[in-house]
C-alpha atoms as a PDB file:
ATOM      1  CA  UNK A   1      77.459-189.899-115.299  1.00  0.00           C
ATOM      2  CA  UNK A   2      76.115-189.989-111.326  1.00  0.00           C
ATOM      3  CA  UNK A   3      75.672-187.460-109.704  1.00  0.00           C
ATOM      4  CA  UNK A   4      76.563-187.207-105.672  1.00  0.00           C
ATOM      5  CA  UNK A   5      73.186-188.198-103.897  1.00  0.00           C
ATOM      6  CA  UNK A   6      73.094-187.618-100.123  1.00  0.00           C
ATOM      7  CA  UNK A   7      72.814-191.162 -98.208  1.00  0.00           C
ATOM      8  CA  UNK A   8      69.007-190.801 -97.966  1.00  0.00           C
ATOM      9  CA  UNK A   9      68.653-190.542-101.654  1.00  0.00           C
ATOM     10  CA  UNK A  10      67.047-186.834-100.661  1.00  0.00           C
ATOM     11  CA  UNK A  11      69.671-184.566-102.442  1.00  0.00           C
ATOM     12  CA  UNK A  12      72.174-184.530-105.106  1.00  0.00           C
ATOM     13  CA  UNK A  13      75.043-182.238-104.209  1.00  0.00           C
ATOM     14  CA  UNK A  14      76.258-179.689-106.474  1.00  0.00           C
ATOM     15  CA  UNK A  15      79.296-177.549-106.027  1.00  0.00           C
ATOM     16  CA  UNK A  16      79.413-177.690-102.077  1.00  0.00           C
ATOM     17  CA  UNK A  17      75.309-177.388-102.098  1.00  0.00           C
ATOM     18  CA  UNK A  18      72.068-179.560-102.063  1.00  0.00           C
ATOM     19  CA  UNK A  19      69.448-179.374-104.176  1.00  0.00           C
ATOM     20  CA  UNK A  20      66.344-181.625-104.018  1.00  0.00           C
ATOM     21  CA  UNK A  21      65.875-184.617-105.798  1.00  0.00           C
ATOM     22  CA  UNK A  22      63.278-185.357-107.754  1.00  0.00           C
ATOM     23  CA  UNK A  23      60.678-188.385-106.091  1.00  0.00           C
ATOM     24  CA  UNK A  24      61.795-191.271-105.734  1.00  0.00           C
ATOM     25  CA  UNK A  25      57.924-192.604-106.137  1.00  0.00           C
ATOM     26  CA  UNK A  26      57.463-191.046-109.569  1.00  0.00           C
ATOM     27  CA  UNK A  27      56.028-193.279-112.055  1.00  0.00           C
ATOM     28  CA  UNK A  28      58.705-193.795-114.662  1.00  0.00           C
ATOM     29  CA  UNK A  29      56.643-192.400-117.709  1.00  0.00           C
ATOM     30  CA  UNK A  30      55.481-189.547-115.581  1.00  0.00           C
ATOM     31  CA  UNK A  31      58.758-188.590-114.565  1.00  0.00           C
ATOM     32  CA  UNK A  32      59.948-188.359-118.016  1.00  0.00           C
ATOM     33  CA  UNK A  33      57.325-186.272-119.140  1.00  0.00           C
ATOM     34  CA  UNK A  34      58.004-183.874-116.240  1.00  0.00           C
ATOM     35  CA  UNK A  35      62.393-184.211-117.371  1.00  0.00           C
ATOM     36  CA  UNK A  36      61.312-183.259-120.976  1.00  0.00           C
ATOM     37  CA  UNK A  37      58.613-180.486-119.924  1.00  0.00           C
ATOM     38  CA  UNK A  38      61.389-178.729-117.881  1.00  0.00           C
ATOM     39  CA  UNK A  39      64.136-179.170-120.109  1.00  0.00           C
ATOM     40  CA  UNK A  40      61.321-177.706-123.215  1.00  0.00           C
ATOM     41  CA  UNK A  41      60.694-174.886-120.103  1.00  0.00           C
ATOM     42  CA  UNK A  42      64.413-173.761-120.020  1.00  0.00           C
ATOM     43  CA  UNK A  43      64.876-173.847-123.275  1.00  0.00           C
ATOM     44  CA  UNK A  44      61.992-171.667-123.248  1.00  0.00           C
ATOM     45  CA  UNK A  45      63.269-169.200-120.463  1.00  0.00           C
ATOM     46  CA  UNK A  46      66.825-169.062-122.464  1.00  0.00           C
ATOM     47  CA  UNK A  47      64.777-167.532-125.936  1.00  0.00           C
ATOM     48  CA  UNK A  48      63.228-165.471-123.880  1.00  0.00           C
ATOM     49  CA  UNK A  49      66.065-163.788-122.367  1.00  0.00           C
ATOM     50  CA  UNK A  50      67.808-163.404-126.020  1.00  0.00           C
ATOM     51  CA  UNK A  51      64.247-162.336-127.658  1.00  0.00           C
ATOM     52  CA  UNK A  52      63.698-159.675-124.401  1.00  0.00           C
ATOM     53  CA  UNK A  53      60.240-160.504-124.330  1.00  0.00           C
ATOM     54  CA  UNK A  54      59.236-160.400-120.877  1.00  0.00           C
ATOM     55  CA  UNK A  55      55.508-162.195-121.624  1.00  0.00           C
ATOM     56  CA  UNK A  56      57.520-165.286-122.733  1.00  0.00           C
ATOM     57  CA  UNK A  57      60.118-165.286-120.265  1.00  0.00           C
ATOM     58  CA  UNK A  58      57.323-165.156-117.146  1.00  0.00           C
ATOM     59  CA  UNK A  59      55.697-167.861-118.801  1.00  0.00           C
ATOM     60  CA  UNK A  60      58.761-170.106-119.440  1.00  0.00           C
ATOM     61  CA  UNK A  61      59.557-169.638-116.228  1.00  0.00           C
ATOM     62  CA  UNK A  62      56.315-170.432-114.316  1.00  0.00           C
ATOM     63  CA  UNK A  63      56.839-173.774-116.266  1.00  0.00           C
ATOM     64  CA  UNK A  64      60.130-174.584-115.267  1.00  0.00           C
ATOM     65  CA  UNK A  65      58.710-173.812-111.701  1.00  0.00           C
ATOM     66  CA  UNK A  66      55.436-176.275-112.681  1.00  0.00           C
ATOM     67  CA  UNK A  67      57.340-178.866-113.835  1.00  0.00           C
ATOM     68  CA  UNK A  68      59.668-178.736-110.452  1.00  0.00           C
ATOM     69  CA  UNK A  69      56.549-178.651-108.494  1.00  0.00           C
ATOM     70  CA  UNK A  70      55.704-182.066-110.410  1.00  0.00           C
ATOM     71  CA  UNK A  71      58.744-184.037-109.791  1.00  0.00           C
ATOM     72  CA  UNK A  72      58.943-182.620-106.466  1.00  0.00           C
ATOM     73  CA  UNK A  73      62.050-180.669-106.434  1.00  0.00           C
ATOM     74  CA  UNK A  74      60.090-177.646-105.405  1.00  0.00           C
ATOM     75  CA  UNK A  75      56.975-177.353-103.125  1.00  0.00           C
ATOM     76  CA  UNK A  76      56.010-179.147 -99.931  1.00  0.00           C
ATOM     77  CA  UNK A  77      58.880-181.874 -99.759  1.00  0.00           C
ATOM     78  CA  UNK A  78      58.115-185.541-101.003  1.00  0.00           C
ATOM     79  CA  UNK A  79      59.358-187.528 -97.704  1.00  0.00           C
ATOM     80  CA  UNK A  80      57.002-188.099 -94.491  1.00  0.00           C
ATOM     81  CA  UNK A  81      59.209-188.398 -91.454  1.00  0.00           C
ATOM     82  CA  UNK A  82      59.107-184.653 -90.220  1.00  0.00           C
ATOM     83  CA  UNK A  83      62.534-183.901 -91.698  1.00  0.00           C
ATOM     84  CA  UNK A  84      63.648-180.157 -93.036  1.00  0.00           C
ATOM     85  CA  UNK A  85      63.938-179.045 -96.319  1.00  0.00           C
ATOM     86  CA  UNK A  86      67.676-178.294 -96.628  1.00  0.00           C
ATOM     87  CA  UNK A  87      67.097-177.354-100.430  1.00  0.00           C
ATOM     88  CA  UNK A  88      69.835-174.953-101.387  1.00  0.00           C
ATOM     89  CA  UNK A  89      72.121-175.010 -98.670  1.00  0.00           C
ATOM     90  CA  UNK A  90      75.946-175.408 -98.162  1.00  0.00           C
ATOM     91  CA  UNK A  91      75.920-178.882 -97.423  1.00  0.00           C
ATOM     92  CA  UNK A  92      78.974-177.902 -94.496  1.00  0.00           C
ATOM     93  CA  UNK A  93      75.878-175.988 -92.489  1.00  0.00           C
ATOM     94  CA  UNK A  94      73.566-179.322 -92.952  1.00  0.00           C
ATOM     95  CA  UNK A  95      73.469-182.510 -90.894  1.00  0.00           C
ATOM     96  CA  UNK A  96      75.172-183.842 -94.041  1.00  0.00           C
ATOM     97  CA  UNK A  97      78.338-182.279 -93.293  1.00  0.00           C
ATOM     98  CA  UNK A  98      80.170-184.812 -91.701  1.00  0.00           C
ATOM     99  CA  UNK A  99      79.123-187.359 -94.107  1.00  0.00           C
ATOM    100  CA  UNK A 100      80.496-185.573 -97.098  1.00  0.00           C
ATOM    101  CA  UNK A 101      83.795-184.212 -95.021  1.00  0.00           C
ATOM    102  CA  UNK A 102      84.270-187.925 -94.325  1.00  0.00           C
ATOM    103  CA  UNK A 103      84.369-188.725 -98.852  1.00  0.00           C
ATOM    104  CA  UNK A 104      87.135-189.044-100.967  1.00  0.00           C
ATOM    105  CA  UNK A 105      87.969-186.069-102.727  1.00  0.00           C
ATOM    106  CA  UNK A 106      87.505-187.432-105.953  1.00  0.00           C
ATOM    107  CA  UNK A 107      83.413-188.206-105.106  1.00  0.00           C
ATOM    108  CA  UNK A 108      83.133-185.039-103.888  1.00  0.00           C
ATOM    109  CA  UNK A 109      84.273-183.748-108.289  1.00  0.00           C
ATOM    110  CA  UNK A 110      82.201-181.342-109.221  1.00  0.00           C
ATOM    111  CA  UNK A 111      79.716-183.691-111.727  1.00  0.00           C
ATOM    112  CA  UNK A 112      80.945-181.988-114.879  1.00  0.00           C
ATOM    113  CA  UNK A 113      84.769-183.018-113.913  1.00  0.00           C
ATOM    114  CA  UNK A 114      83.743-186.605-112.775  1.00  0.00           C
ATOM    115  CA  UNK A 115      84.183-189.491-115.091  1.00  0.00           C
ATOM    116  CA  UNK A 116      81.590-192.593-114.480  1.00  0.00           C
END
């Protein structure tokens, strides 16, 4: 399934809001290391919260926010030409929001309601 990336290739757009995309220069092996170290670091974060142990929940979360910081979705942004980070913002209160009032309604699915 794809999800809804802004034209630049800079966000995906989830429920009304951007989030940053991971870099686009990433080595393909590196990149997958950093998917499957984050997905390990929620994992991680989720038996914490059911264990209460609030050691291992600081700790799985400083690696979820490590591997972020890896593949870019977090930290000083990837791209060079001067533009904002709009991370986490209503995408209607972005320079975006003309191009996404302007899409069908069915691109616009939440991801988990889309079909590919």
């Amino acid at each position: 399934m794809r999800v809804l990336e802004t034209p630049d290739g800079r966000y995906i757009v989830v429920h009304g809001r951007l989030w940053r995309r991971h870099r686009p220069d990433l080595e393909p092996v590196r990149r997958d290391r950093l998917i499957r170290e984050l997905m390990d670091a929620r994992r991680g974060v989720r038996a914490a919260k059911r264990s209460g142990e609030a050691e291992a929940l600081r700790a799985a979360r400083d690696a979820v926010d490590a591997a972020k910081h890896g593949l870019g979705e977090r930290g000083p942004v990837w791209w060079t030409d001067g533009a904002p980070d709009l991370n986490r913002r209503m995408i209607a209160n972005t320079p975006y929001a003309e191009w996404y009032a302007d899409l069908p309604e069915a691109a616009k699915a939440d991801p988990d309601r889309r079909r590919s």
